[in-house]
Each structure stands twice: as C-alpha cells, then as structure tokens.
PDB file of N, CA and C in Angstrom:
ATOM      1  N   UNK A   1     103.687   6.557 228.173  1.00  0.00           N
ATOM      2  CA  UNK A   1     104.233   7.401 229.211  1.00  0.00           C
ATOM      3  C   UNK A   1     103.067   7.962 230.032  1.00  0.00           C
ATOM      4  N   UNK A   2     103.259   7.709 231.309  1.00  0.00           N
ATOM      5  CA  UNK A   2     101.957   8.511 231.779  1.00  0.00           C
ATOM      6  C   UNK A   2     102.037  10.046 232.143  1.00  0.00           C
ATOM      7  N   UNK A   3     101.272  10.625 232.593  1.00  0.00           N
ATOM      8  CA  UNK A   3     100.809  11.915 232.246  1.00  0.00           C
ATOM      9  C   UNK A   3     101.505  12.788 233.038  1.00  0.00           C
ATOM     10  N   UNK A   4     101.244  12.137 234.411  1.00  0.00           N
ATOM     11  CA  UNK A   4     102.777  12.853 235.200  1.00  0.00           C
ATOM     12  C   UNK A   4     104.250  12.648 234.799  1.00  0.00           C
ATOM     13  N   UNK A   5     104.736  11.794 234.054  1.00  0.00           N
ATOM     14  CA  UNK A   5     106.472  11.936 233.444  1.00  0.00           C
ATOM     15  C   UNK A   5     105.795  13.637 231.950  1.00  0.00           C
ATOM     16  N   UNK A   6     104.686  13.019 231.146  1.00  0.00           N
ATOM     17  CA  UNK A   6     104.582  13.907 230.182  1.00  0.00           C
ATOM     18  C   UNK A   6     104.498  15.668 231.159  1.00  0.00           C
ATOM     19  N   UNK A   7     103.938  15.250 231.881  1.00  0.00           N
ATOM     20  CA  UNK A   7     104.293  17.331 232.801  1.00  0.00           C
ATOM     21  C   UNK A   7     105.243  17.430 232.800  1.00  0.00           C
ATOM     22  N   UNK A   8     106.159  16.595 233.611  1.00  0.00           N
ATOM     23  CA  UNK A   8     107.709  16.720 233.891  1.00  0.00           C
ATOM     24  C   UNK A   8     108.222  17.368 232.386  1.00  0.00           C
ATOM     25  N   UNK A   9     108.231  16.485 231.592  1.00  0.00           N
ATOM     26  CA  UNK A   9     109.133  16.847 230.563  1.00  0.00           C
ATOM     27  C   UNK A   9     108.816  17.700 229.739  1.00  0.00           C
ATOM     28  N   UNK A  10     107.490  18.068 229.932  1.00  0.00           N
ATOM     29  CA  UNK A  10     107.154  19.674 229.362  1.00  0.00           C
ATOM     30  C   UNK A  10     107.706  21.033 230.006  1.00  0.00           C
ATOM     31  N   UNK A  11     107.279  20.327 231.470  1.00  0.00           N
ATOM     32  CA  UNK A  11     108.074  21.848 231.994  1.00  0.00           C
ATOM     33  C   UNK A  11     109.485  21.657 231.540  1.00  0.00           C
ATOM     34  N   UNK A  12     110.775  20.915 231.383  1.00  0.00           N
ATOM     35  CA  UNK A  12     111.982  20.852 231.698  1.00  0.00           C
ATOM     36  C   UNK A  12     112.062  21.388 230.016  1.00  0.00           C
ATOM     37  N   UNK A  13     111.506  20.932 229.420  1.00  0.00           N
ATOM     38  CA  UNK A  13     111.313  21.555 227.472  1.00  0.00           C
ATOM     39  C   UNK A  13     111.127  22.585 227.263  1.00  0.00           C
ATOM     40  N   UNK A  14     110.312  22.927 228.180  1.00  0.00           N
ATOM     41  CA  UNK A  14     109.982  24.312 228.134  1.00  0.00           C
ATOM     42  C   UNK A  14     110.731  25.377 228.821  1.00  0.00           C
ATOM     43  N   UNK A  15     111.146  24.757 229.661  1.00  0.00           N
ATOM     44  CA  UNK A  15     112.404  25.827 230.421  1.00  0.00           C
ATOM     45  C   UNK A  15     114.106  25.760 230.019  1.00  0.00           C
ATOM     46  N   UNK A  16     114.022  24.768 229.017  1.00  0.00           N
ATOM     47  CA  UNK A  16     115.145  24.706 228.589  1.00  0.00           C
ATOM     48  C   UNK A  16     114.876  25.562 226.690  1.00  0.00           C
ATOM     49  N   UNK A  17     113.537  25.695 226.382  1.00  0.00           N
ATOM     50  CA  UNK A  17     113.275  26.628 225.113  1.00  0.00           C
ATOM     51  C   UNK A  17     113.629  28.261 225.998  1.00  0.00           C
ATOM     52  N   UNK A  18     113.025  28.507 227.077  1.00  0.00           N
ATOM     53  CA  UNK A  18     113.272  29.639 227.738  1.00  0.00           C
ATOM     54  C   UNK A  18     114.340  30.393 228.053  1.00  0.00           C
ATOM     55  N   UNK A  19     115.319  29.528 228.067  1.00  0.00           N
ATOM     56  CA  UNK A  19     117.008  29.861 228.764  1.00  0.00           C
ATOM     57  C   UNK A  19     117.404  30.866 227.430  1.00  0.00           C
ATOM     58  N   UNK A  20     117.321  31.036 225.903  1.00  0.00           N
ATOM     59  CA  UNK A  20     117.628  32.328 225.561  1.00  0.00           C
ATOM     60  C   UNK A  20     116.873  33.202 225.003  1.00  0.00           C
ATOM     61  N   UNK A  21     115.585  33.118 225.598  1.00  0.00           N
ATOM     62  CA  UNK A  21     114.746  34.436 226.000  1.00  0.00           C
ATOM     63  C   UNK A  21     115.081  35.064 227.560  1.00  0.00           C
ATOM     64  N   UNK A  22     115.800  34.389 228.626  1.00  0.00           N
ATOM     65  CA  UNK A  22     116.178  34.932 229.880  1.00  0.00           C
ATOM     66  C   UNK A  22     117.497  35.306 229.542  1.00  0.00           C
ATOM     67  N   UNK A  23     118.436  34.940 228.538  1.00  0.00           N
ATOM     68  CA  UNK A  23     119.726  35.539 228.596  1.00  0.00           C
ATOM     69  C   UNK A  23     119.497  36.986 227.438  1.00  0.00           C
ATOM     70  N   UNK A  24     118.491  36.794 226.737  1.00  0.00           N
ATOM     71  CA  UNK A  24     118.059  38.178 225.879  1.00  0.00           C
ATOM     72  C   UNK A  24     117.584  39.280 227.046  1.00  0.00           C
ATOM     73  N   UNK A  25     116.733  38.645 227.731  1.00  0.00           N
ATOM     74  CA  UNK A  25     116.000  39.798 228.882  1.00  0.00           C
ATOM     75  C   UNK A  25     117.173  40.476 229.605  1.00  0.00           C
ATOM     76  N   UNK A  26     118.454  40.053 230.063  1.00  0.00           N
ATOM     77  CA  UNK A  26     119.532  40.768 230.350  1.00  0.00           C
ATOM     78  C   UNK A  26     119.472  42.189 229.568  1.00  0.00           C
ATOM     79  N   UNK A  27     119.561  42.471 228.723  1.00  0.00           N
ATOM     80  CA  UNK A  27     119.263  43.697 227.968  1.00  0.00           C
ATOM     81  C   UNK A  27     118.457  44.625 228.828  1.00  0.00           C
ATOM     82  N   UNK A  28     117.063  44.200 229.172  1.00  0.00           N
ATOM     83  CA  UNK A  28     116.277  45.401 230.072  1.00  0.00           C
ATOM     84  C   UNK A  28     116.875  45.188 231.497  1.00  0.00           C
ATOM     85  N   UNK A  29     117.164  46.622 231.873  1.00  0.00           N
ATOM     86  CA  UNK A  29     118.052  46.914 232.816  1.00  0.00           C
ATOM     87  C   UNK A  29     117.147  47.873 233.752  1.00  0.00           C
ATOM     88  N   UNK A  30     116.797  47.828 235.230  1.00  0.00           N
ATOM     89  CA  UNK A  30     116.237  48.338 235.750  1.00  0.00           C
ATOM     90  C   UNK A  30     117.078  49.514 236.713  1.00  0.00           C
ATOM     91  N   UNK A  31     116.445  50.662 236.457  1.00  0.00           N
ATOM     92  CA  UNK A  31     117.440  51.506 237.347  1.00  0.00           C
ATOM     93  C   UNK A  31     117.237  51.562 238.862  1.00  0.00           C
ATOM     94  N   UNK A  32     118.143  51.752 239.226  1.00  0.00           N
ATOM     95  CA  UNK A  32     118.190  51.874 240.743  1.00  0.00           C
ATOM     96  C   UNK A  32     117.124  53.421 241.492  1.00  0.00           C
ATOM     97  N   UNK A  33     116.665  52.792 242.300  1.00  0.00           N
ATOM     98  CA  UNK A  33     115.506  53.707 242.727  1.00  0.00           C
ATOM     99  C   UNK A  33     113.965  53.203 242.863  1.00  0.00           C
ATOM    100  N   UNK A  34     113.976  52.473 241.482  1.00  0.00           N
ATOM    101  CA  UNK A  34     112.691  51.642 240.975  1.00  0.00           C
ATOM    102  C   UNK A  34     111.879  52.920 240.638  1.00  0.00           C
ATOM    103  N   UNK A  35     112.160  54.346 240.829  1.00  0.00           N
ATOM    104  CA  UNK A  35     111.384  55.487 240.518  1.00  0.00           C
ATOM    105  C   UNK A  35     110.157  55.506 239.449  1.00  0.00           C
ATOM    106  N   UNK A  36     109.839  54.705 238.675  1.00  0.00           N
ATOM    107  CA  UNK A  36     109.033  54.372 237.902  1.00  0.00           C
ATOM    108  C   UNK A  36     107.966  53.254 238.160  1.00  0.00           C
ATOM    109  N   UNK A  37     108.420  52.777 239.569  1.00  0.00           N
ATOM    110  CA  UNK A  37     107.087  52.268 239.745  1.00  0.00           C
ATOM    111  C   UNK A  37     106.441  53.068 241.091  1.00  0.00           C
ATOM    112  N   UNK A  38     106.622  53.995 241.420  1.00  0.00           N
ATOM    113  CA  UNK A  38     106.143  54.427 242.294  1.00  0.00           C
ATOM    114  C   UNK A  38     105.730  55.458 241.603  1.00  0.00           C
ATOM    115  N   UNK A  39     104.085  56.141 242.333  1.00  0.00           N
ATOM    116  CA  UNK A  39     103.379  56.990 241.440  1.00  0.00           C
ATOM    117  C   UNK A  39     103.874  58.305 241.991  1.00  0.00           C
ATOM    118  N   UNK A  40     103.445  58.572 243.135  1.00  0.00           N
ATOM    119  CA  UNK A  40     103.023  59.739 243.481  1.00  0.00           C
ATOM    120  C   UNK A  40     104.219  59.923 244.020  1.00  0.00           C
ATOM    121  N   UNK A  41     104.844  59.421 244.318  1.00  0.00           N
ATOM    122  CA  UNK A  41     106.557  60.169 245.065  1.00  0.00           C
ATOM    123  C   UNK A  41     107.664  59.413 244.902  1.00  0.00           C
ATOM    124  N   UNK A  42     108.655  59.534 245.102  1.00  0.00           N
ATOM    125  CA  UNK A  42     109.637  58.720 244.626  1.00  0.00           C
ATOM    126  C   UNK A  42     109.673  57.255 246.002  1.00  0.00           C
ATOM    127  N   UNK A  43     110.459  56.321 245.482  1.00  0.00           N
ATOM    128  CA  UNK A  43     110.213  54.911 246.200  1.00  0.00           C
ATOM    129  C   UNK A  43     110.699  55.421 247.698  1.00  0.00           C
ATOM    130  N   UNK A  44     110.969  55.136 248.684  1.00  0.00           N
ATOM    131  CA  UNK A  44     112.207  55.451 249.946  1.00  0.00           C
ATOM    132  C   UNK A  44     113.070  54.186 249.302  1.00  0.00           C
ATOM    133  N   UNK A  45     114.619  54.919 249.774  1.00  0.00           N
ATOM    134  CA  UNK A  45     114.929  53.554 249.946  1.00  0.00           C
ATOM    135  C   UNK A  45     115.340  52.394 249.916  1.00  0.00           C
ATOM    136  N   UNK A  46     116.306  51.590 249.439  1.00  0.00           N
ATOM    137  CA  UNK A  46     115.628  49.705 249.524  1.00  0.00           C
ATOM    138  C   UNK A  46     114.116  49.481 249.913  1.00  0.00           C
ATOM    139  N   UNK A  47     113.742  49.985 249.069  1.00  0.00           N
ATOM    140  CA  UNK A  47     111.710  49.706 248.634  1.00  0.00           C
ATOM    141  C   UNK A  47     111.746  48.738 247.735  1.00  0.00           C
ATOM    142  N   UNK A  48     112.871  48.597 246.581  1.00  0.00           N
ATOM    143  CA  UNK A  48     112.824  48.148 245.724  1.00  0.00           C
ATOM    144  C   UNK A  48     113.635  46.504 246.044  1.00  0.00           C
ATOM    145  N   UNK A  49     113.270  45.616 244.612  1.00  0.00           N
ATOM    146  CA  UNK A  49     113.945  44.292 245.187  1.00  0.00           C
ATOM    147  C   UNK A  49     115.133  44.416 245.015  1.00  0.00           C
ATOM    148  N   UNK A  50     115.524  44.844 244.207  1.00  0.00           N
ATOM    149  CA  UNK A  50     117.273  45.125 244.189  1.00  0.00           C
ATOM    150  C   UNK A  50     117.939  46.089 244.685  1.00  0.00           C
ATOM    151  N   UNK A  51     117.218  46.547 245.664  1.00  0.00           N
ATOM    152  CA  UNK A  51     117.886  47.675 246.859  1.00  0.00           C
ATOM    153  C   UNK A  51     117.741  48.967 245.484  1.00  0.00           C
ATOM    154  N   UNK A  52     119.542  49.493 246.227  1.00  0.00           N
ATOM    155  CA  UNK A  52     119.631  50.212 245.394  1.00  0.00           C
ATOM    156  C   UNK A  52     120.136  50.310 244.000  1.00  0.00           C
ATOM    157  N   UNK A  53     120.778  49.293 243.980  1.00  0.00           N
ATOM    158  CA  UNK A  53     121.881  48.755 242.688  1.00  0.00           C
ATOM    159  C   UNK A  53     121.113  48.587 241.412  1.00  0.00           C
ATOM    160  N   UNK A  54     121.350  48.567 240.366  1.00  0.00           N
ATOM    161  CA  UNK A  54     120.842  48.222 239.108  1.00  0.00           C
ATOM    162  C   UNK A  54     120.734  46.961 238.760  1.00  0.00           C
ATOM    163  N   UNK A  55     119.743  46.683 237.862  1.00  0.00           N
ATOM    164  CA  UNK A  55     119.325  45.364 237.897  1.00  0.00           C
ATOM    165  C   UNK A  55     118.937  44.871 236.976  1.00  0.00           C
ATOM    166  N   UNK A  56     119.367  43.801 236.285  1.00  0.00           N
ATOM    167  CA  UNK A  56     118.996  43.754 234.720  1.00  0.00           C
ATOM    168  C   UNK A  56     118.365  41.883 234.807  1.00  0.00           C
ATOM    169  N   UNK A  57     117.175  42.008 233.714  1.00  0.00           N
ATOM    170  CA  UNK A  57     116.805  40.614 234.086  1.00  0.00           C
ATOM    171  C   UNK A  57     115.274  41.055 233.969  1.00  0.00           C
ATOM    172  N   UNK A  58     114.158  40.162 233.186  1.00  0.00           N
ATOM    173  CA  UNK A  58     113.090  40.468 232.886  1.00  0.00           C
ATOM    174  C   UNK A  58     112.107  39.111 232.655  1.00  0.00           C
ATOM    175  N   UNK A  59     111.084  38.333 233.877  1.00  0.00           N
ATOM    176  CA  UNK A  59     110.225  39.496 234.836  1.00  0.00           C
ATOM    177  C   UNK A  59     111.196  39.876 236.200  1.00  0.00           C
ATOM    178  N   UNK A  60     112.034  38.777 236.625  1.00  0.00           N
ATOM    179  CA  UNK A  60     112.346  38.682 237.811  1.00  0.00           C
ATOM    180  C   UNK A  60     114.076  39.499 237.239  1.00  0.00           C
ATOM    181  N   UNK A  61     114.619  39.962 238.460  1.00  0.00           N
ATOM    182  CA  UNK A  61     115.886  40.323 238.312  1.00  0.00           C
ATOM    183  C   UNK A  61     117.180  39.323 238.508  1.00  0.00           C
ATOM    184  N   UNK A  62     117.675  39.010 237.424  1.00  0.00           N
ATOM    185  CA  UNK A  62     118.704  38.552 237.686  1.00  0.00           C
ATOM    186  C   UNK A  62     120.132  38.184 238.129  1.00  0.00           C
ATOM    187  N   UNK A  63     120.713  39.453 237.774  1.00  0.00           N
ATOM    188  CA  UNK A  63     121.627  40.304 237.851  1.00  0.00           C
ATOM    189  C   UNK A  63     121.992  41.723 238.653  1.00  0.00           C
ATOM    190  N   UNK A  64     122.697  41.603 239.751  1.00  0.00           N
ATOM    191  CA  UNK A  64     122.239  42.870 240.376  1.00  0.00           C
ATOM    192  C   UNK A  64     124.065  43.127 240.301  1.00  0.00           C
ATOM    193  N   UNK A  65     123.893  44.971 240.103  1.00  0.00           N
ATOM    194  CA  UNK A  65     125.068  45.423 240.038  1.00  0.00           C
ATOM    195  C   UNK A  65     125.693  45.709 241.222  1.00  0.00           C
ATOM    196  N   UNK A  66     126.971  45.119 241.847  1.00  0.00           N
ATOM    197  CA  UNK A  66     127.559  44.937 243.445  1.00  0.00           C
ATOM    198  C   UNK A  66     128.579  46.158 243.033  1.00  0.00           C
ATOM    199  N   UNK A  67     128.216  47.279 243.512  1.00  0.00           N
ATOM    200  CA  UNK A  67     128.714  48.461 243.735  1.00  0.00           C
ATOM    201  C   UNK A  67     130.420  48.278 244.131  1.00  0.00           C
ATOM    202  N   UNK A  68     130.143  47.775 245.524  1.00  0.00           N
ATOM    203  CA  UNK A  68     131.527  47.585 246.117  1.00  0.00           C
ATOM    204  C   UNK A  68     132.502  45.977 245.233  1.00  0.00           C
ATOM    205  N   UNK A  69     132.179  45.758 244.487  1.00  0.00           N
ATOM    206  CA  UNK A  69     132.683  44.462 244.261  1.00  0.00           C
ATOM    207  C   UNK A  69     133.344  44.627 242.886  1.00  0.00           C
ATOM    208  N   UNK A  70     132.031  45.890 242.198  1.00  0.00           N
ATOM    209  CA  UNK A  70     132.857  46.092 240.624  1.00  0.00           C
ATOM    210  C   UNK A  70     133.893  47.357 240.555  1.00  0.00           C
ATOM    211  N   UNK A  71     134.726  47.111 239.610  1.00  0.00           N
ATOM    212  CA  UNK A  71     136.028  47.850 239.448  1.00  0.00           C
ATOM    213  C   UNK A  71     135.227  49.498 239.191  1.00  0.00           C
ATOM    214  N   UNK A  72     136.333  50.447 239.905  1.00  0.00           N
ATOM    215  CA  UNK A  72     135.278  51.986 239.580  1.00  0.00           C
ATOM    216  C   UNK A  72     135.161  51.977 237.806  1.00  0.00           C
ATOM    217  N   UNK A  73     135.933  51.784 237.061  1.00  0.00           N
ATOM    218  CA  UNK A  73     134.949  52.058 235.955  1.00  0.00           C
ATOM    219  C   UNK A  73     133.500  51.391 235.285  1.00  0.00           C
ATOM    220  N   UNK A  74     133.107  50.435 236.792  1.00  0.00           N
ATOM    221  CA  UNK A  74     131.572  49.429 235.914  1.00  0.00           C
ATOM    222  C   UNK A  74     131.005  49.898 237.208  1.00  0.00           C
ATOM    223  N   UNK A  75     130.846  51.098 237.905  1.00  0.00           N
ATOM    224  CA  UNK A  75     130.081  51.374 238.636  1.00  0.00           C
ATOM    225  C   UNK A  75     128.556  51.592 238.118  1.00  0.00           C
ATOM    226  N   UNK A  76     127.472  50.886 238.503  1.00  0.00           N
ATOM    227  CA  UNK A  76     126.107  51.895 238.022  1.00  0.00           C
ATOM    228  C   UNK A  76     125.925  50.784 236.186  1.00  0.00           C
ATOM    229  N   UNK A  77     127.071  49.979 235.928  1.00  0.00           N
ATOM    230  CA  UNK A  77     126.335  49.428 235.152  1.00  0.00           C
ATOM    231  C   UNK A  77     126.848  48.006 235.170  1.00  0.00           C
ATOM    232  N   UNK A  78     125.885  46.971 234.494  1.00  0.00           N
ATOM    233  CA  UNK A  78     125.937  45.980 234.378  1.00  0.00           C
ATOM    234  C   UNK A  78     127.149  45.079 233.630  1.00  0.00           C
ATOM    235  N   UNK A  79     128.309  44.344 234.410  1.00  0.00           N
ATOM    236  CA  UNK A  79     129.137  43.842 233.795  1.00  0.00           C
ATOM    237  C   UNK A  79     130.160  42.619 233.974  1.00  0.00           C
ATOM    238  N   UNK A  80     130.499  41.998 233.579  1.00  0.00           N
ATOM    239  CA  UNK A  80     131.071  40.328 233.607  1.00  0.00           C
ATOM    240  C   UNK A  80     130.963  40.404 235.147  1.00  0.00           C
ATOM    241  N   UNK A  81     131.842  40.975 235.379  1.00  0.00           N
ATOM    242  CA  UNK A  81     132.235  41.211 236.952  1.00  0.00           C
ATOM    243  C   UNK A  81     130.961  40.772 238.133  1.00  0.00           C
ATOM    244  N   UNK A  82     130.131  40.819 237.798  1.00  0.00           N
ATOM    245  CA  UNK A  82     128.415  41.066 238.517  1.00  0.00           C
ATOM    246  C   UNK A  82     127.795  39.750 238.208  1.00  0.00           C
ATOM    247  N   UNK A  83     128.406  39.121 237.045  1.00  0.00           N
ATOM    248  CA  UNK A  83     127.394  37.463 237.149  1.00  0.00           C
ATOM    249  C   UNK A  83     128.081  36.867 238.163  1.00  0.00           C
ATOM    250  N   UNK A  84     129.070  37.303 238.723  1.00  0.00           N
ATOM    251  CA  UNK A  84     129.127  36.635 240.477  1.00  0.00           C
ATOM    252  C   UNK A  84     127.907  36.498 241.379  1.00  0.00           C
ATOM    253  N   UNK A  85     127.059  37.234 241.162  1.00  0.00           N
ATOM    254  CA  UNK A  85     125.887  38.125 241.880  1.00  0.00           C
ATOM    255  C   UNK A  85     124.961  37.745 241.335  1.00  0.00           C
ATOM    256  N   UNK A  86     125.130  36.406 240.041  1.00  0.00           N
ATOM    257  CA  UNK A  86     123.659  35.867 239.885  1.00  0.00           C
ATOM    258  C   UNK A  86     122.426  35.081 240.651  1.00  0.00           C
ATOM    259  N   UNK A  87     121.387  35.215 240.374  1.00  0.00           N
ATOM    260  CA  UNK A  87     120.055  34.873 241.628  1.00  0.00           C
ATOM    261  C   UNK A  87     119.680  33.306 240.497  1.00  0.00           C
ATOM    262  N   UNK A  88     120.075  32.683 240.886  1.00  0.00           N
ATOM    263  CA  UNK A  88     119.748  31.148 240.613  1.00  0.00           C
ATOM    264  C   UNK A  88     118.242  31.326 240.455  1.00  0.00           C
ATOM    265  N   UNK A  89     117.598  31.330 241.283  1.00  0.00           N
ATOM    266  CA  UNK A  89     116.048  31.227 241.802  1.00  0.00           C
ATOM    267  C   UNK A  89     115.374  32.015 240.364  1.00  0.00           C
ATOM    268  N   UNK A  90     115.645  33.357 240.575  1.00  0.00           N
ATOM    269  CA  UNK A  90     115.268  34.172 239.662  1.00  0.00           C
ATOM    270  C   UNK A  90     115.399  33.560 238.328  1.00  0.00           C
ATOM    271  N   UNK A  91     116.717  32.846 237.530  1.00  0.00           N
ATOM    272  CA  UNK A  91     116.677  32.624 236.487  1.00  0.00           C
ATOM    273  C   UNK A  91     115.849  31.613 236.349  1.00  0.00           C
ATOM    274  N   UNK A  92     115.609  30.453 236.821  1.00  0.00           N
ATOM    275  CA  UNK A  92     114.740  29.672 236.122  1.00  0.00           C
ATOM    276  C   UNK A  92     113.229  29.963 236.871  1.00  0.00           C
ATOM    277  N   UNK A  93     113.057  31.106 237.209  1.00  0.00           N
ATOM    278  CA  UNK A  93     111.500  30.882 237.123  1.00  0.00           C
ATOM    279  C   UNK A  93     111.572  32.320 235.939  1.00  0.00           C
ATOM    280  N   UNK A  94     112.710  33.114 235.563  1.00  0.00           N
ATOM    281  CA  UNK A  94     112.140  33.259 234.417  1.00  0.00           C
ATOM    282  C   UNK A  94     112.212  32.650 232.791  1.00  0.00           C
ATOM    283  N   UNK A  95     112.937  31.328 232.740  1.00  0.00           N
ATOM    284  CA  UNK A  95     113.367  30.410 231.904  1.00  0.00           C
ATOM    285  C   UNK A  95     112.071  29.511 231.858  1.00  0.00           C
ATOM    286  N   UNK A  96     111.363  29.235 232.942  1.00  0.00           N
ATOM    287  CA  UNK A  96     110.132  28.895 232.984  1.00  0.00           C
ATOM    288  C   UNK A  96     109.148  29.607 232.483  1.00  0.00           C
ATOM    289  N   UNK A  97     108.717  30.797 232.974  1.00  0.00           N
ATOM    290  CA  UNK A  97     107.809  32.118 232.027  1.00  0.00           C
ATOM    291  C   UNK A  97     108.048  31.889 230.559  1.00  0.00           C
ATOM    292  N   UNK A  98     109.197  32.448 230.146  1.00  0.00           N
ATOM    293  CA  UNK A  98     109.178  32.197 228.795  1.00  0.00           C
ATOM    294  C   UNK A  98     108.945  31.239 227.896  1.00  0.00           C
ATOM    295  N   UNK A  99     109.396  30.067 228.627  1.00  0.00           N
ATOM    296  CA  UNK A  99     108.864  28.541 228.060  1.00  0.00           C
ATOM    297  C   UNK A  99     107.479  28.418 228.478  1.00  0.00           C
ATOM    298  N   UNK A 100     106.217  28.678 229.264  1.00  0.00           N
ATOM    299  CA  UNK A 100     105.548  28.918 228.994  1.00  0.00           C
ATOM    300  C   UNK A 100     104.824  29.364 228.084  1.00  0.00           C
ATOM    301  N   UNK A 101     105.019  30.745 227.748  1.00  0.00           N
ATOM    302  CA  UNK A 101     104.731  31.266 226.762  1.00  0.00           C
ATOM    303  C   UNK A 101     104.789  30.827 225.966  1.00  0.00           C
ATOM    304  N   UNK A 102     105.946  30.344 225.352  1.00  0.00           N
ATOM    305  CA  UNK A 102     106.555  29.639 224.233  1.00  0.00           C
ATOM    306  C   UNK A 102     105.407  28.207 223.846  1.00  0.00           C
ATOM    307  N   UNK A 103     105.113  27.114 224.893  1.00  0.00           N
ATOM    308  CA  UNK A 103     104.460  26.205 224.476  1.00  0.00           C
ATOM    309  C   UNK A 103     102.775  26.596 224.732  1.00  0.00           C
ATOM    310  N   UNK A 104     102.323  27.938 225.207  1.00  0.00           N
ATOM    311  CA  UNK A 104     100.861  28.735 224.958  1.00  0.00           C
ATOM    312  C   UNK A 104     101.270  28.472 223.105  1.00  0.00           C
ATOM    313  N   UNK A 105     102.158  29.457 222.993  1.00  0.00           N
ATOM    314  CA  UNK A 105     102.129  29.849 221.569  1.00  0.00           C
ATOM    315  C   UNK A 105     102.097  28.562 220.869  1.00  0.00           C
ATOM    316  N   UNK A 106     102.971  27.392 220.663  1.00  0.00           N
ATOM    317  CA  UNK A 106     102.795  26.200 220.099  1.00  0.00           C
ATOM    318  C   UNK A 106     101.238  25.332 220.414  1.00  0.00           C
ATOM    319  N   UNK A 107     100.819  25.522 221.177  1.00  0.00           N
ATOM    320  CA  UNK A 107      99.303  24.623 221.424  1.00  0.00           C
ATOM    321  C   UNK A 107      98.460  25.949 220.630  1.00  0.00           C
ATOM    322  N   UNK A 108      98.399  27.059 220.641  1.00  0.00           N
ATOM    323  CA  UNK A 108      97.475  28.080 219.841  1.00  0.00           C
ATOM    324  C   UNK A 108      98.135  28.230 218.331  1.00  0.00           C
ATOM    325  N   UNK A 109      98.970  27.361 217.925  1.00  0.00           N
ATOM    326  CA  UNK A 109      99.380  27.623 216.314  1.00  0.00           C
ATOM    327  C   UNK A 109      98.850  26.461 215.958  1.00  0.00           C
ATOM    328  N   UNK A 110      99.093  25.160 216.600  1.00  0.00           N
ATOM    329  CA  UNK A 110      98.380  23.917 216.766  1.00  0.00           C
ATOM    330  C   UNK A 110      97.238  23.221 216.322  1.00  0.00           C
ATOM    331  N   UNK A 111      96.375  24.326 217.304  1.00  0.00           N
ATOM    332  CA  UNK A 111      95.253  24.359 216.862  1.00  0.00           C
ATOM    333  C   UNK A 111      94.111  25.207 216.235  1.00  0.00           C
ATOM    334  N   UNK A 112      94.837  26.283 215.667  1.00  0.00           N
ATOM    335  CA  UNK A 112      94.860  26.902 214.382  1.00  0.00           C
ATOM    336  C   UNK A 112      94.752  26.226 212.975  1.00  0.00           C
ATOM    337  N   UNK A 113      95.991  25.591 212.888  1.00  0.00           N
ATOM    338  CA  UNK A 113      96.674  24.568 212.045  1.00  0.00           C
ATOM    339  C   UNK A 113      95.372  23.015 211.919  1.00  0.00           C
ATOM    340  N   UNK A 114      94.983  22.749 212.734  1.00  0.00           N
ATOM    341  CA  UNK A 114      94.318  21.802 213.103  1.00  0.00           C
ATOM    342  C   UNK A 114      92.750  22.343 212.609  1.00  0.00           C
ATOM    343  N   UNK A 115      92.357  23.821 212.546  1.00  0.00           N
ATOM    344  CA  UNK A 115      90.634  24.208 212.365  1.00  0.00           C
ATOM    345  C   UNK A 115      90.821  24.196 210.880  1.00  0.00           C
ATOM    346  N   UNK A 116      91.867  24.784 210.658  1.00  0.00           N
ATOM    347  CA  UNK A 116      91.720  25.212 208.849  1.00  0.00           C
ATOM    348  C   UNK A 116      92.189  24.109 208.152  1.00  0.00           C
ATOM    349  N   UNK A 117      92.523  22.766 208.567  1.00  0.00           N
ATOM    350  CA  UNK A 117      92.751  21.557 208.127  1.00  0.00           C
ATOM    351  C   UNK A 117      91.108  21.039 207.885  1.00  0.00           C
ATOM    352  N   UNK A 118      90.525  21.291 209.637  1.00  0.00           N
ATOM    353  CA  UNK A 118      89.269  21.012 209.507  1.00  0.00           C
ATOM    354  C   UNK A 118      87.936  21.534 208.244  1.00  0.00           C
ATOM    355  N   UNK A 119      88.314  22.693 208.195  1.00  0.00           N
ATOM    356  CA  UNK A 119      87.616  23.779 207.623  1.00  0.00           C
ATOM    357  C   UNK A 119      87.722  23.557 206.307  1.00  0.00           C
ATOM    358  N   UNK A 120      89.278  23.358 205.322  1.00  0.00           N
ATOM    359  CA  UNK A 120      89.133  22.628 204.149  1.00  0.00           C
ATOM    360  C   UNK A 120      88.493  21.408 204.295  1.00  0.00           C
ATOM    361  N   UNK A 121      88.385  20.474 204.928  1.00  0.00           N
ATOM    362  CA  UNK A 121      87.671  19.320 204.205  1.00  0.00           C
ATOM    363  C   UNK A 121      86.535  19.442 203.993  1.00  0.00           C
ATOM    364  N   UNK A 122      85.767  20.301 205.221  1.00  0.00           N
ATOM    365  CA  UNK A 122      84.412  20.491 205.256  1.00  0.00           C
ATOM    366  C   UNK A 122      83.901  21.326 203.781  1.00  0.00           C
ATOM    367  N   UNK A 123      84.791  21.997 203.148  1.00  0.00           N
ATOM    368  CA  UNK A 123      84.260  23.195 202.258  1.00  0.00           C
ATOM    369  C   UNK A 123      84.796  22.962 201.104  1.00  0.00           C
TER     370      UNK A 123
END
C-alpha cells in the first residue's frame, strides 16, 4: 500500500476511534456569555462563537442551544430538540483531535513497548 492510501486510512481510523470521545465531550457545556474567557470585563455581546446561546461540545462547539426553537421548558439548556442545530464541520474536526490523540498515544505506548523489549535483551 503506498504511503498516501496508509495517511488516508489513518486519518479515517482515527476519526472514526474519535467519534465517542466527541459524543462524551457533549457533557462540557459552555455558558452563554463566554464570561470566562474574557479577563478584565465581561465579553460584549455575540463576542463569543456561539453568540449568546449555550453550547456544549469540546474543543469546537457542537451543539448550540436555539432559544426560539426549544420548547419553554429546555430553555438555557441543552436538549434532543437542539441536535437539529448540529455543526457538521465542528464534529469531525473534533472526532479528528481526539483520534489524534488517540494514535499520539498508540505510537508512544509502541514505542515504549518496543525500548524495554530492547532493554531486556541487552541486560
């Protein structure tokens, strides 16, 4: 196989190991305001990428809560109703991140696995 099909199918391996570390990241939920990343004063605004709405999805936001769209009792939080409002884009570049990570971590256990193989024979 040459080396460009072997990229291909690392990234697509790897972003398909990623898909439930991006449906776990749903859990961190960003509040509306973004008030925590701004230091010295609060954000103005739609400063933030998800305006004002809440936003759940970790690095990128996935999920943004549509105020006018969800029933008044899922106002302000994240719910079935709102994966209407999913960002395609967003999910697989963070399905990608994590599969990243994921095959960092497999090439550094690797070759771990590979020194202390070395290391017994030598000793």
């Amino acid at each position: 196989m040459s080396k460009f099909r072997k990229a291909i199918a690392a990234i697509i391996l790897s972003s398909l190991l990623g898909i439930p570390f991006v449906l776990l990241s749903l859990w961190y939920q960003n509040p509306p305001g973004c008030k925590r990343f701004c230091f010295s004063e609060p954000c103005p605004l739609n400063a933030c990428m998800g305006g004002n709405s809440l936003t759940a999805g970790f690095p990128f936001p996935i999920v943004h809560d549509d105020n006018a769209g969800s029933p008044v009792h899922g106002w302000g939080r994240i719910g079935v109703e709102d994966f209407q409002n999913i960002n395609l884009g967003a999910f697989l570049l963070d399905a990608l991140f994590y599969g990243v990570i994921i095959i960092m971590l497999v090439v550094v256990a690797k070759s771990v696995v590979r020194f202390l193989k070395c290391s017994r024979q030598l000793g």
